[in-house]
Protein backbone atom coordinates (compact mmCIF):
# COMPACT_ATOMS: atom_id res chain seq x y z
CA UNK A 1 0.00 0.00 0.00
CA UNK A 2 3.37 2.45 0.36
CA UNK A 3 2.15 3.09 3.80
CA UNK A 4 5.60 3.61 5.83
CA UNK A 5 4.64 3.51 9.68
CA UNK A 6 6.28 1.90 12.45
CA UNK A 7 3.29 0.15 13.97
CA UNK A 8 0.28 0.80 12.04
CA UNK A 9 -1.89 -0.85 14.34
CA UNK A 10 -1.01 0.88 17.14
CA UNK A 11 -4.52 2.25 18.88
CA UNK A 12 -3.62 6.13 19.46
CA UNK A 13 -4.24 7.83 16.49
CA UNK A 14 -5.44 11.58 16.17
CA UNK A 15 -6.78 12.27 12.66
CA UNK A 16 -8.21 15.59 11.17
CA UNK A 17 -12.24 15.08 10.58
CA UNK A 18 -11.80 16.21 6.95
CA UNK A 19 -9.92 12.75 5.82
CA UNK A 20 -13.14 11.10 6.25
CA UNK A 21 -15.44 13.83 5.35
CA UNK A 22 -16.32 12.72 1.90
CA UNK A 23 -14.78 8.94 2.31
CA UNK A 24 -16.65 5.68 4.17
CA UNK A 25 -14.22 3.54 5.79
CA UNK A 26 -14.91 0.23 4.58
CA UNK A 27 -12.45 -2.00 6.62
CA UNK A 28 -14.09 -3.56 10.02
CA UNK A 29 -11.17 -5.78 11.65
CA UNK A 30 -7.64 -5.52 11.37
CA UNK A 31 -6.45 -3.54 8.86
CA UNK A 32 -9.01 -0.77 9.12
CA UNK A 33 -5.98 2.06 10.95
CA UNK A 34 -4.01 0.92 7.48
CA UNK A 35 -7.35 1.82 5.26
CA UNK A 36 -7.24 4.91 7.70
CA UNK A 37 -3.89 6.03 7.04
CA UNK A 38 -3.87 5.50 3.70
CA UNK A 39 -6.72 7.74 2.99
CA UNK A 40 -5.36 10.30 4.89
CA UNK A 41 -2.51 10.15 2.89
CA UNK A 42 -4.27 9.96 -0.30
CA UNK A 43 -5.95 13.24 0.29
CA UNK A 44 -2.40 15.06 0.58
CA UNK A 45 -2.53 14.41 4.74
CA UNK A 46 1.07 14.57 6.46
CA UNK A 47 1.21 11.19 9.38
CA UNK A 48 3.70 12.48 12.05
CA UNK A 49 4.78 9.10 14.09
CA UNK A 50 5.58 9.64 17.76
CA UNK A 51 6.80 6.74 19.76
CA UNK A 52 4.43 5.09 22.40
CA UNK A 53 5.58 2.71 25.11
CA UNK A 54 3.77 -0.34 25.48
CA UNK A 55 3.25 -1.88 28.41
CA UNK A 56 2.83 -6.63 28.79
CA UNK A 57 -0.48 -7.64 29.07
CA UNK A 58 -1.79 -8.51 32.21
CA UNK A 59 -5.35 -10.01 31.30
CA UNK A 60 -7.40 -10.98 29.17
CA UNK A 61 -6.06 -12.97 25.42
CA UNK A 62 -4.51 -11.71 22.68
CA UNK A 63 -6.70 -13.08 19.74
CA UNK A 64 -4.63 -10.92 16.62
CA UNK A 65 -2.97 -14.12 16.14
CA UNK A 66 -6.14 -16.58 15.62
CA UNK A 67 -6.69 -17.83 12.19
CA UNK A 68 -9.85 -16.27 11.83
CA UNK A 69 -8.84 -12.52 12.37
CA UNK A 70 -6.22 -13.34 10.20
CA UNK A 71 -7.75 -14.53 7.49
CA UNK A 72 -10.18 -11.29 7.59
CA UNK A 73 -7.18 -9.23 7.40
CA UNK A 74 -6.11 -10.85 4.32
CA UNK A 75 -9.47 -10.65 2.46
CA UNK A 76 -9.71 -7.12 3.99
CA UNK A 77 -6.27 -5.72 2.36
CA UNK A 78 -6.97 -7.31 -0.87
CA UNK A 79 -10.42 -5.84 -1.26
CA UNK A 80 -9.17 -2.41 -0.12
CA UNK A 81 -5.94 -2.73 -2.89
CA UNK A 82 -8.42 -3.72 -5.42
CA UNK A 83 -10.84 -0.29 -4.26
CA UNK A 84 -7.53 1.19 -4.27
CA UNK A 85 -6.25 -0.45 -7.88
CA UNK A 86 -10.16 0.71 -9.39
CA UNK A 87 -10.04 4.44 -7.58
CA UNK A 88 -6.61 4.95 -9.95
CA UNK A 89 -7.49 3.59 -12.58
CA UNK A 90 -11.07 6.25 -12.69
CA UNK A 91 -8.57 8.61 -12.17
CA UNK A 92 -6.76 8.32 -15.53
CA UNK A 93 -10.03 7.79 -17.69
């Protein structure tokens, strides 16, 4: 996607309300702060990365890693690449 963050995924995120203004976020699991980002960087949008500390878990599961999330990631990204491929390609006709 080009997107060059450190940890996109990371959950403290300050955006501007225009990004989204005239765009729908269409992601819903894990790969929606990429969809994020990249739309804010689409619309000419600077991302400014400042380091966070992150502290171990102490309850609760971490369920990133479970086949099933993963799996929606993948189908996520490659639906938002081919919105992404389609949105260009408008672009030049």
């Amino acid at each position: 996607m080009g997107l060059k963050v450190n940890d996109v995924n990371c959950g403290f995120k300050l955006f501007k309300r225009e990004i989204f203004a005239s765009e729908k976020i269409m992601s819903t699991g894990g790969i929606i702060y990429a969809e994020m980002l990249l739309k804010a960087r689409l619309k000419g949008f600077k991302v400014k990365q400042v380091p966070v500390t992150h502290f171990p878990r102490r309850a609760g599961k971490q369920t990133g890693g479970s086949f099933k999330v993963v799996l929606k990631a993948v189908i996520d990204l490659i639906v938002l690449k081919i919105l992404q491929i389609m949105k260009n390609i408008k672009k030049r006709v």
